[in-house]
N, C-alpha and C. Protein backbone atom coordinates (compact mmCIF):
# COMPACT_ATOMS: atom_id res chain seq x y z
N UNK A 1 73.43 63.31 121.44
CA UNK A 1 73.46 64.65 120.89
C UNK A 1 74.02 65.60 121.94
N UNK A 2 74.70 66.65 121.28
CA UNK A 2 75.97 67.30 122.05
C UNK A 2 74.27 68.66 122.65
N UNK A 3 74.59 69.15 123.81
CA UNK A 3 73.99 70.01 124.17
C UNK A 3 74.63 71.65 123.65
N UNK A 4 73.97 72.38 123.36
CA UNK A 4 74.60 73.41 122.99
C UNK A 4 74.79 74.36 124.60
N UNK A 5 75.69 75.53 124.17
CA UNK A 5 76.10 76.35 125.54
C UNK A 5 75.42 77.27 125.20
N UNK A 6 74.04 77.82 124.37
CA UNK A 6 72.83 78.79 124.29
C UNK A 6 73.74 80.25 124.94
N UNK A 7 74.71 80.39 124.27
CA UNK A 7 75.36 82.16 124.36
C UNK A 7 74.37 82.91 124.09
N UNK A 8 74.23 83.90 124.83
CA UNK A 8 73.06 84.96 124.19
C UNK A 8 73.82 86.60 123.98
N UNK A 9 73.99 87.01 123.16
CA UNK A 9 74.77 88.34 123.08
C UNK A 9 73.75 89.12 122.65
N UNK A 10 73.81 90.47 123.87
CA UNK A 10 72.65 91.44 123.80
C UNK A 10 73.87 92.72 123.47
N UNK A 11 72.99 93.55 123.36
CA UNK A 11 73.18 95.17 123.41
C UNK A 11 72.79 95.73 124.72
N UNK A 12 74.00 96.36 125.28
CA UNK A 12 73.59 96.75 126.13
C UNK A 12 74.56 98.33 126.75
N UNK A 13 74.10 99.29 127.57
CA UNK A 13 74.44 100.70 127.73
C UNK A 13 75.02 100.32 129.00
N UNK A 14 76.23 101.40 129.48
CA UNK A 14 76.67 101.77 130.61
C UNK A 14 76.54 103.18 130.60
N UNK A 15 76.46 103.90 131.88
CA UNK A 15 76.23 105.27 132.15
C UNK A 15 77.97 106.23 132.28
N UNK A 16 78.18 107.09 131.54
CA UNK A 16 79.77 108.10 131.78
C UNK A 16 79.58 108.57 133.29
N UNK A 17 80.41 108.27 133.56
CA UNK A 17 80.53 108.91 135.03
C UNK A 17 80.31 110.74 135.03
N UNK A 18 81.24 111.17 134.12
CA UNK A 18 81.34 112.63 133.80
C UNK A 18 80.37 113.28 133.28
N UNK A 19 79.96 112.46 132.15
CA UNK A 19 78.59 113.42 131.05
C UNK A 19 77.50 112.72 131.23
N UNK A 20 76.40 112.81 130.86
CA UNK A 20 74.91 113.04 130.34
C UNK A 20 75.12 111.66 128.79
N UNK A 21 76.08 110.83 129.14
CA UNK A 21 75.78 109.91 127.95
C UNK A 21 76.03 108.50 127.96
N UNK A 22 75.59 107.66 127.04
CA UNK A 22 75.41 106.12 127.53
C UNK A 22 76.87 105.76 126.75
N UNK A 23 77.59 104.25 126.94
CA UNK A 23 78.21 103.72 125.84
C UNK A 23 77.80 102.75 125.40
N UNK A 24 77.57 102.27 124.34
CA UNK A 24 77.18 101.00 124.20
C UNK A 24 78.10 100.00 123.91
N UNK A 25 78.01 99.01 124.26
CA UNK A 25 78.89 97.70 124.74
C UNK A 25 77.99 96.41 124.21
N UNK A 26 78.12 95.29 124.08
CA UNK A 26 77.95 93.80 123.20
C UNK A 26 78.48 92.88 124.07
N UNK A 27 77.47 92.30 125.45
CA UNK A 27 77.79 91.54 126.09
C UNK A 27 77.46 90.02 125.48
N UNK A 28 77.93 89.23 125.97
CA UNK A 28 78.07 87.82 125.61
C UNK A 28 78.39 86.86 126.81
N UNK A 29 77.14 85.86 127.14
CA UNK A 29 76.94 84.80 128.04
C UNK A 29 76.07 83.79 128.12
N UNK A 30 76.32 82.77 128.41
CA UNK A 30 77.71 82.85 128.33
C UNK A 30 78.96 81.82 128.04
N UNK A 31 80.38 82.59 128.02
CA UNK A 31 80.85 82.11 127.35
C UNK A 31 82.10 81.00 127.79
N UNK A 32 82.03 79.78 126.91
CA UNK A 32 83.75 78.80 127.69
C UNK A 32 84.43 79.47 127.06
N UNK A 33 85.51 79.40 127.83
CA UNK A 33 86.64 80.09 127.78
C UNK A 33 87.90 78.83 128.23
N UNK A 34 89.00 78.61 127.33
CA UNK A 34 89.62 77.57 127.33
C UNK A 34 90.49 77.95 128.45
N UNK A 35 90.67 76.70 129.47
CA UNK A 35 91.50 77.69 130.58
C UNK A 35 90.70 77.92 131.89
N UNK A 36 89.19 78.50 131.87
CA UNK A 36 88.54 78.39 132.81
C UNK A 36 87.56 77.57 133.29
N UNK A 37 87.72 77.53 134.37
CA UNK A 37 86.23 76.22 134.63
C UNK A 37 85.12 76.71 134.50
N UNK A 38 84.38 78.18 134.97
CA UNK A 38 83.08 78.87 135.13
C UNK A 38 82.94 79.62 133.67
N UNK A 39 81.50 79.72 133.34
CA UNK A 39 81.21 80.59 131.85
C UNK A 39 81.89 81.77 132.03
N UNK A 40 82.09 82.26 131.45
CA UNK A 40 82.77 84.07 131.47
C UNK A 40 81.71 84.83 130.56
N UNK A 41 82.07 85.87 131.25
CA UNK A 41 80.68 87.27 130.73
C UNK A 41 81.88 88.31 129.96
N UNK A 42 81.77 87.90 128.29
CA UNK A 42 82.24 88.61 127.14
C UNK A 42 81.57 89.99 127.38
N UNK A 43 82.54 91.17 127.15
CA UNK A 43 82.08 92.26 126.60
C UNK A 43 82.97 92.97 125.91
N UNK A 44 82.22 93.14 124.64
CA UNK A 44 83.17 94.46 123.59
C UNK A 44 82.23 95.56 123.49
N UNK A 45 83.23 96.66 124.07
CA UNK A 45 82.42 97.86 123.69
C UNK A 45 83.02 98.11 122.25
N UNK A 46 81.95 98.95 122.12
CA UNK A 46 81.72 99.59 120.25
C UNK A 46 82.13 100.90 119.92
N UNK A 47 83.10 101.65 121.27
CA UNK A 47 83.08 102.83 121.03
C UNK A 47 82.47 104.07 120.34
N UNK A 48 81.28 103.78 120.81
CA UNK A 48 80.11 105.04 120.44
C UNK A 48 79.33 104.68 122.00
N UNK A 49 78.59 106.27 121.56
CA UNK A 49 77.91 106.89 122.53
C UNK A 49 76.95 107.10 122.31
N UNK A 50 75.56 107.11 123.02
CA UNK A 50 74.30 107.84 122.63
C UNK A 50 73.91 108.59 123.89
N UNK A 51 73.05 109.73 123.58
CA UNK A 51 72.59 110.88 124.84
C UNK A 51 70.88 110.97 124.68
N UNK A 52 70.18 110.47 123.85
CA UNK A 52 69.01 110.45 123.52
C UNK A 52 68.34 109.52 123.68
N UNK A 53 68.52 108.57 125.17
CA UNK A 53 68.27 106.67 124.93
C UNK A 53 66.56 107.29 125.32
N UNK A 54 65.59 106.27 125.30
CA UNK A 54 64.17 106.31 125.83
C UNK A 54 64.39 105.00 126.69
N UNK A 55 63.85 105.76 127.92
CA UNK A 55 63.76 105.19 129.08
C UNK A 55 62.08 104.84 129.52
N UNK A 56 61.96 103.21 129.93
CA UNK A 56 61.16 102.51 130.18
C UNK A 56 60.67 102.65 131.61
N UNK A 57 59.57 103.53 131.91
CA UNK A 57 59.33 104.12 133.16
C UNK A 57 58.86 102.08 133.82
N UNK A 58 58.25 101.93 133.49
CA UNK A 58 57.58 100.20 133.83
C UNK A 58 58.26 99.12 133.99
N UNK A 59 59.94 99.72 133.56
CA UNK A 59 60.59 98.70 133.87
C UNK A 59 62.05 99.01 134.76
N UNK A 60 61.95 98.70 136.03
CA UNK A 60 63.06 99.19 137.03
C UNK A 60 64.26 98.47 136.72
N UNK A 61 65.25 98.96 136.82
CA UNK A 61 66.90 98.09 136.78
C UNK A 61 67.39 98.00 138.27
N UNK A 62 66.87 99.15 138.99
CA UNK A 62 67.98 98.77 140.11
C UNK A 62 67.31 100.61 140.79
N UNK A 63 66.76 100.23 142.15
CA UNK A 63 67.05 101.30 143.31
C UNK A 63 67.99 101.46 143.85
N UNK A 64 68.68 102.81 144.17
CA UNK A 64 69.96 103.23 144.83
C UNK A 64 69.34 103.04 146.50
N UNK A 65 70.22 103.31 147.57
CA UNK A 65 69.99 102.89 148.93
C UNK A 65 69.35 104.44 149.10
N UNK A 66 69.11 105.59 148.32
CA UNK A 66 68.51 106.70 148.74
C UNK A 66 67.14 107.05 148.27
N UNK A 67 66.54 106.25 147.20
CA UNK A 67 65.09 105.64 146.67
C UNK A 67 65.33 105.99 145.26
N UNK A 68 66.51 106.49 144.53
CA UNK A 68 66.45 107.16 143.16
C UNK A 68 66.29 105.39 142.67
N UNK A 69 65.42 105.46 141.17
CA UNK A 69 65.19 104.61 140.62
C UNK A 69 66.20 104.40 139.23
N UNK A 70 66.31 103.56 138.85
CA UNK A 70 67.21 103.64 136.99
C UNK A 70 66.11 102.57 136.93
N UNK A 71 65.75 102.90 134.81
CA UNK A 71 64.92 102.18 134.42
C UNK A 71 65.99 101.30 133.21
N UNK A 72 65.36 100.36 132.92
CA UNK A 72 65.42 99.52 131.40
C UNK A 72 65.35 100.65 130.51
N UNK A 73 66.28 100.46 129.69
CA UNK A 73 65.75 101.59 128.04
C UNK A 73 64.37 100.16 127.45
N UNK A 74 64.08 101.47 126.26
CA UNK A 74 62.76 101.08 125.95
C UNK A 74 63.85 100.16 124.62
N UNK A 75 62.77 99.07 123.87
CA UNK A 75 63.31 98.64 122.84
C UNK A 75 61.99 98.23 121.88
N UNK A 76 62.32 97.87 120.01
CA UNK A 76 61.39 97.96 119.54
C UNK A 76 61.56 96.39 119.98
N UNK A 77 60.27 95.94 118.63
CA UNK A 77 59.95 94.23 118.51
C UNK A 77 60.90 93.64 118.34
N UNK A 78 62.00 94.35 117.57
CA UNK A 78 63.13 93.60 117.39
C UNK A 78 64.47 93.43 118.08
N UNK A 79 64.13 94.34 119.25
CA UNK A 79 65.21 94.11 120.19
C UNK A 79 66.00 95.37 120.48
N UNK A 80 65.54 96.53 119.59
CA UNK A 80 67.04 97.18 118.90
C UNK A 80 66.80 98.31 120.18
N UNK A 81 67.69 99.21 120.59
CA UNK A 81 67.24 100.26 121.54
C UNK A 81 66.38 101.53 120.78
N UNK A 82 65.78 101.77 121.92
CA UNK A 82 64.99 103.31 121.41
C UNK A 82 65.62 104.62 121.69
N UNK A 83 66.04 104.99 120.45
CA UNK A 83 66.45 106.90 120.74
C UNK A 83 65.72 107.62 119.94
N UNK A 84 66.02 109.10 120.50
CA UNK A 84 65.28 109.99 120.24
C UNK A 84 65.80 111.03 119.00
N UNK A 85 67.23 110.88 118.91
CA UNK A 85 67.95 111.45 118.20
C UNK A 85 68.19 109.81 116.63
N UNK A 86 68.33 110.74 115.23
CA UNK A 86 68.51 110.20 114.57
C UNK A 86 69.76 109.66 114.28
N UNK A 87 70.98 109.83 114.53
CA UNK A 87 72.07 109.66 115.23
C UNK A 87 72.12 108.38 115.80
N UNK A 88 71.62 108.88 117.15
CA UNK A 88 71.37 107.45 118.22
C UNK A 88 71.09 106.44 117.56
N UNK A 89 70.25 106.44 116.67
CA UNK A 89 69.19 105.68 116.17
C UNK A 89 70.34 104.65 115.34
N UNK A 90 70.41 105.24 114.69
CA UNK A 90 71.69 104.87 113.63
C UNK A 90 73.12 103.96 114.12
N UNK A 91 73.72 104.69 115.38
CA UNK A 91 74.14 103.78 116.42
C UNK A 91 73.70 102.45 117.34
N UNK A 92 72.54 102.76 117.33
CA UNK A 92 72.00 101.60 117.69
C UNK A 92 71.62 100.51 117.19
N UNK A 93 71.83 100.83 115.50
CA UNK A 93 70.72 100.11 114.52
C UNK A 93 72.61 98.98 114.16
N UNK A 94 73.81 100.20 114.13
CA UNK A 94 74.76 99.05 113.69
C UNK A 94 75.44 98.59 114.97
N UNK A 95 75.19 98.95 116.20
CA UNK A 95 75.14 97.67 117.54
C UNK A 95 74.60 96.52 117.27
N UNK A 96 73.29 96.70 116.76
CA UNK A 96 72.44 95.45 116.32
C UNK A 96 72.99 94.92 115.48
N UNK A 97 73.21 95.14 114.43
CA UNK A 97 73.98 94.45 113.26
C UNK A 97 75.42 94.03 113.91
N UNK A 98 76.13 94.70 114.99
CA UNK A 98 77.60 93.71 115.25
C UNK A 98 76.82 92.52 116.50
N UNK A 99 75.87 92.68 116.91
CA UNK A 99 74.99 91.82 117.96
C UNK A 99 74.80 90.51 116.89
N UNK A 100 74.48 91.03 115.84
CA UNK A 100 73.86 89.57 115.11
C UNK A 100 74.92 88.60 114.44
N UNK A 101 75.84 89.45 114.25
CA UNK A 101 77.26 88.58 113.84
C UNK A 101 78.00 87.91 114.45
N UNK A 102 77.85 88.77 115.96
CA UNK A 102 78.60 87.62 117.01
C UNK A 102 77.55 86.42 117.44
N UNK A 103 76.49 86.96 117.39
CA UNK A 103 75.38 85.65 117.86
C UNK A 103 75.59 84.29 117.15
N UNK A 104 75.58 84.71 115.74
CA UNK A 104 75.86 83.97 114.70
C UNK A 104 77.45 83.00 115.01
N UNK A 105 78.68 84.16 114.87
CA UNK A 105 79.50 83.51 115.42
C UNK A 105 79.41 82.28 116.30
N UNK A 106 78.88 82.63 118.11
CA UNK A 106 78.75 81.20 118.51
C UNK A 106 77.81 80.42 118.33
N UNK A 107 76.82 80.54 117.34
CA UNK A 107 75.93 79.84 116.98
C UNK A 107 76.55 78.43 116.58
N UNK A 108 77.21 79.15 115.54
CA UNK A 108 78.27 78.35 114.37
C UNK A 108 78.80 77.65 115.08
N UNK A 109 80.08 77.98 115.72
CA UNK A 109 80.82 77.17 116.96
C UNK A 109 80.24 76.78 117.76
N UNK A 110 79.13 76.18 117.98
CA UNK A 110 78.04 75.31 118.94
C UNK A 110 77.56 74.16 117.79
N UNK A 111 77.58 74.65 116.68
CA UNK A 111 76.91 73.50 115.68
C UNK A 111 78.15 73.12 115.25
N UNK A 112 79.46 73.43 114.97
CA UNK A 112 80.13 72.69 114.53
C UNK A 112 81.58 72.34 115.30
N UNK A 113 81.72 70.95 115.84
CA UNK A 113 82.96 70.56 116.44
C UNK A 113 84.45 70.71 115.76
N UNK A 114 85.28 70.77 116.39
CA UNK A 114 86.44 70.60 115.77
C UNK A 114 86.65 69.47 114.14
N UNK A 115 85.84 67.99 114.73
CA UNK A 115 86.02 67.39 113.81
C UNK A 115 85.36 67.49 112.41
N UNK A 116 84.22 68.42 112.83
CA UNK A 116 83.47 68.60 111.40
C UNK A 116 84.31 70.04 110.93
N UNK A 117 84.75 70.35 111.65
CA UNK A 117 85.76 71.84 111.00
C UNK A 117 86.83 71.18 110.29
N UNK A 118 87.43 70.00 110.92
CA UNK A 118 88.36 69.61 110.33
C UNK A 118 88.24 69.12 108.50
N UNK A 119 86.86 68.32 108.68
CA UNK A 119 86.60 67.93 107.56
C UNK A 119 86.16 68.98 106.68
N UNK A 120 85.40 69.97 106.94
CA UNK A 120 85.25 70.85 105.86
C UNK A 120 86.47 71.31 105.28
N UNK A 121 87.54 71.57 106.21
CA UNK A 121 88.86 72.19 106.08
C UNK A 121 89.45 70.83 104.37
N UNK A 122 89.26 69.57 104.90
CA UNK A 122 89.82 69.13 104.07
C UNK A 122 88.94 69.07 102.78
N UNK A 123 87.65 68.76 102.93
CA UNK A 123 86.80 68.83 101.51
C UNK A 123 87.04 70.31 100.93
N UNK A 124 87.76 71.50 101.32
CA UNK A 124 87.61 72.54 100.57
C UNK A 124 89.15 72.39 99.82
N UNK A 125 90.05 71.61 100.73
CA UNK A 125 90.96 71.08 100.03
C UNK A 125 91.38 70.43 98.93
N UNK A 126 90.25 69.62 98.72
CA UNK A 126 89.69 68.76 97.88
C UNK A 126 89.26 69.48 96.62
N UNK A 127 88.68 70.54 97.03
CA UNK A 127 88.25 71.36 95.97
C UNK A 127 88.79 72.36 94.42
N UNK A 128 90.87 72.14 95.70
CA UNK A 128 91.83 72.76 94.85
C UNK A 128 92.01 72.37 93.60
N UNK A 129 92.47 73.25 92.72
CA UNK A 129 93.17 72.23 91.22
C UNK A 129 94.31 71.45 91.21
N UNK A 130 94.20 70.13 91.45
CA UNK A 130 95.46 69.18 91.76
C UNK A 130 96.66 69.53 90.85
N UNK A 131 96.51 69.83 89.66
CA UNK A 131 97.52 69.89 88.64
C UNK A 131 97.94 71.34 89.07
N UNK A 132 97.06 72.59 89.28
CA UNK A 132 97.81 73.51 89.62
C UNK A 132 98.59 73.69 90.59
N UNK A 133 98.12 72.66 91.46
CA UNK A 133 99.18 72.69 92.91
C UNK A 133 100.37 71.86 92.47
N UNK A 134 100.30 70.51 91.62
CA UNK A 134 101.52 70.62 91.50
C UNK A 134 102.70 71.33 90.10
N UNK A 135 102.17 72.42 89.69
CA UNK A 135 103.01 73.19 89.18
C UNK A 135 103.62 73.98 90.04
N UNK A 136 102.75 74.39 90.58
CA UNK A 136 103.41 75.44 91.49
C UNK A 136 104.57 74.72 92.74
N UNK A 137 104.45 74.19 93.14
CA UNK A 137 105.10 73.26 94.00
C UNK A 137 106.63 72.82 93.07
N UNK A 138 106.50 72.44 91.80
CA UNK A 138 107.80 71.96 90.73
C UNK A 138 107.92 73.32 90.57
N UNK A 139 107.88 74.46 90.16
CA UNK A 139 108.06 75.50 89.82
C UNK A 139 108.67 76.08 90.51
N UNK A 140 108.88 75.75 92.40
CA UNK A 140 109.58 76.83 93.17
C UNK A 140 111.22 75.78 92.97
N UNK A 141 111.86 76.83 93.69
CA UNK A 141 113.20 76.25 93.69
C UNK A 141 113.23 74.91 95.12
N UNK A 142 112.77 74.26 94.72
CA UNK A 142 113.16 72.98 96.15
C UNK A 142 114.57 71.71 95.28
N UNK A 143 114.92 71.13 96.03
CA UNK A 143 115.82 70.54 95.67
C UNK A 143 114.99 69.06 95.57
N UNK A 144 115.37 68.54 94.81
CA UNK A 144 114.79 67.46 93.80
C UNK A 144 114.97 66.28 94.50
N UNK A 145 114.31 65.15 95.04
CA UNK A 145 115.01 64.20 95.35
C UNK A 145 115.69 63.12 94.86
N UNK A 146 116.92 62.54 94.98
CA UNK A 146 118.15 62.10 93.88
C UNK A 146 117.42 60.63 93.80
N UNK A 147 117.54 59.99 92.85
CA UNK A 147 117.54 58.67 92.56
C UNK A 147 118.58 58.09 93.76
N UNK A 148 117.76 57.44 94.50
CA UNK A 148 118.84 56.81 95.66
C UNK A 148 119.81 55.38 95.10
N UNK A 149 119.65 54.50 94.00
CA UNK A 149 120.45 54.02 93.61
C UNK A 149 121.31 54.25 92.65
N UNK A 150 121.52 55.78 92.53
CA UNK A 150 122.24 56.50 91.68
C UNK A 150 123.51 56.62 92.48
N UNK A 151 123.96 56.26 93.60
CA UNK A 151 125.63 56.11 94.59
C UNK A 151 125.83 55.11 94.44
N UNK A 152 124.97 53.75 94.85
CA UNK A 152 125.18 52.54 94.75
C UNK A 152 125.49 51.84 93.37
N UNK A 153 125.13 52.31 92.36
CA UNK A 153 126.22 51.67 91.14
C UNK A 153 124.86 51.85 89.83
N UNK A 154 124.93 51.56 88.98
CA UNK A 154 123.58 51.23 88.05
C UNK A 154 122.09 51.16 88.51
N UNK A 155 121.86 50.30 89.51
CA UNK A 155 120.55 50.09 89.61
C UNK A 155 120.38 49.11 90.56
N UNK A 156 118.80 48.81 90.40
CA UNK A 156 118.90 47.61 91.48
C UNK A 156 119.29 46.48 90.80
N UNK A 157 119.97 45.84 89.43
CA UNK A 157 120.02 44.68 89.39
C UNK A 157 121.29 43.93 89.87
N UNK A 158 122.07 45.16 90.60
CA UNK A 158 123.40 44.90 91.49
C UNK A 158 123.18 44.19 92.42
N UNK A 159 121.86 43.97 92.65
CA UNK A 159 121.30 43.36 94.09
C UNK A 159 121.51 41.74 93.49
């Protein structure tokens, strides 16, 4: 049994250098990448912003070398971030929803190999209307292929 590569794609904020506001971004790790030898750390930002995040006094991210602290934002049971603004809220709620689609995404591509893609590919093939495919196929203009003992004389009993 094939081991899976357990991608985990969170939600997660960066700080504007300029303003008072977060962006939120959809990291992913991690991930193969055809081409490289080491996992790679996916990120799509979502182009939105929130200014209302709730910040998790109990949970530190990182001291600066001058003692200022940054915390974790707060999140509910379900993962999603906490704001204060209804807005935010709303932004955050369809981060979550593009979080669960990509999760899903490599979920999928962890459970299924090329060769079982292949085969679904052909059982949906399978599924076509044979007779309608070949109307359509006689129906376009292709050139017909000639009776090949139609140069050589009558038929095969020349043989």
């Amino acid at each position: 049994m094939k081991q899976l590569a357990k991608t985990k794609v969170t939600v997660r904020l960066r700080k504007a250098e300029d303003r008072k506001e977060w962006y939120v971004y959809i990291e992913s790790y991690p991930v193969e990448v055809s081409g490289k030898k080491t996992p790679q750390r996916i990120r799509e930002y979502l182009n939105r912003a929130v200014t209302t995040v709730e910040w998790d006094k109990k949970r530190t991210a990182r001291t600066d070398a001058d003692g200022t602290k940054s915390y974790k934002p707060r999140r509910t049971d379900n993962g999603v971030i906490m704001c204060r603004s209804e807005s935010d809220r709303e932004i955050m709620l369809y981060a979550d929803g593009v979080r669960k689609i990509r999760q899903k995404e490599y979920d999928n591509t962890d459970l299924y190999s090329d060769a079982d893609n292949l085969l679904a590919e052909q059982k949906e093939k399978g599924k076509e209307d044979f007779i309608k495919y070949i109307s359509a196929v006689a129906s376009k203009d292709t050139p017909v292929v000639q009776n090949p003992f139609r140069s050589i004389g009558s038929g095969p009993e020349n043989f």
